[in-house]
Protein backbone atom coordinates (compact mmCIF):
# COMPACT_ATOMS: atom_id res chain seq x y z
CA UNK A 1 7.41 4.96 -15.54
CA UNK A 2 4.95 7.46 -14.40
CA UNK A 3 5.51 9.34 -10.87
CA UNK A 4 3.20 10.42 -8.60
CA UNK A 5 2.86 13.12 -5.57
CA UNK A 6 2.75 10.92 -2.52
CA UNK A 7 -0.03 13.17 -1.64
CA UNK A 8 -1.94 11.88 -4.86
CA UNK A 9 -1.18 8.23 -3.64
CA UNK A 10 -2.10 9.17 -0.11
CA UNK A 11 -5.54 10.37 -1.32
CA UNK A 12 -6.46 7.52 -3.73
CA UNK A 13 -5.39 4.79 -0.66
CA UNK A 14 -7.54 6.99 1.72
CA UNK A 15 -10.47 7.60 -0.79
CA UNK A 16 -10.72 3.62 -2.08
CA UNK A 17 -9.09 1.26 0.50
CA UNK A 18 -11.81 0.58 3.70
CA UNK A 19 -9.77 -1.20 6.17
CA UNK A 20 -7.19 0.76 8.49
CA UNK A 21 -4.53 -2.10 7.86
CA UNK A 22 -4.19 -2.39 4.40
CA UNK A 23 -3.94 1.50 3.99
CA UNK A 24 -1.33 1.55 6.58
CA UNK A 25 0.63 -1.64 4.57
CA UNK A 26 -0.22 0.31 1.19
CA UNK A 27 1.40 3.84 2.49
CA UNK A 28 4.52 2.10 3.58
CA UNK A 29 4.91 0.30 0.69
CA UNK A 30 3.92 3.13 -2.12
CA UNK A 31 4.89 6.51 0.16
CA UNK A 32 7.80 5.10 2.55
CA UNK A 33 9.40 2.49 0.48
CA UNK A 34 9.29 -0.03 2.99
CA UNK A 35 10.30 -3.43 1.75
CA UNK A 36 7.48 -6.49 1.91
CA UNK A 37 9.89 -8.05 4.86
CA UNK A 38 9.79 -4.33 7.08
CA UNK A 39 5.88 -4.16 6.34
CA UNK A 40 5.36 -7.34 7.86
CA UNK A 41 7.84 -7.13 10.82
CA UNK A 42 6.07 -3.51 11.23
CA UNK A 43 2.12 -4.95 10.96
CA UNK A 44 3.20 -8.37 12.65
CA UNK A 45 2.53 -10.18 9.72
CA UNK A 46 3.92 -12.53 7.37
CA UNK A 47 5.69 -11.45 4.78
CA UNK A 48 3.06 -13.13 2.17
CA UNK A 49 0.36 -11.82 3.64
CA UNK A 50 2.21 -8.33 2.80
CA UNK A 51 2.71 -8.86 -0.43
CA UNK A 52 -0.76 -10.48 -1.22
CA UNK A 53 -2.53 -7.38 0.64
CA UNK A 54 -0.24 -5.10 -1.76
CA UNK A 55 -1.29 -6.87 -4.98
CA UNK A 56 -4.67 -7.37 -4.56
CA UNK A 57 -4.93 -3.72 -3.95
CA UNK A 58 -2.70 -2.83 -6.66
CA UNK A 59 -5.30 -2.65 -9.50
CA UNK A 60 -7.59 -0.90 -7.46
CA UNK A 61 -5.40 1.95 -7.14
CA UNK A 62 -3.64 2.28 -10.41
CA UNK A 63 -6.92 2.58 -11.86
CA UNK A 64 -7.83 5.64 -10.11
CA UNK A 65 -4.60 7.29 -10.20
């Protein structure tokens, strides 16, 4: 598995991701390690909703990492 600098993850979220949300819900999963059930207690949100907003935006950022 290939590791990144959180500050390389940070950038490519900030750079490619538009809405305030989802790069909040993307930080906390890929920078703080929060679990899909803390992201959506955090962003008052269900728990599938986290984990859909995560892998839809997956791709996206793996590809420009």
């Amino acid at each position: 598995m290939i590791e990144y600098a959180n500050s390389r993850i940070v950038a490519v979220i900030d750079e490619y991701v538009h809405n305030e949300r989802n790069r909040a819900i993307l930080k906390d999963r890929f920078v703080n390690g929060l679990t899909f059930e803390q992201i959506a207690e955090k962003h008052d949100i269900s728990t599938r909703q986290a984990q859909n907003i995560v892998y839809r935006s997956q791709d996206v950022l793996f590809r420009h990492l």
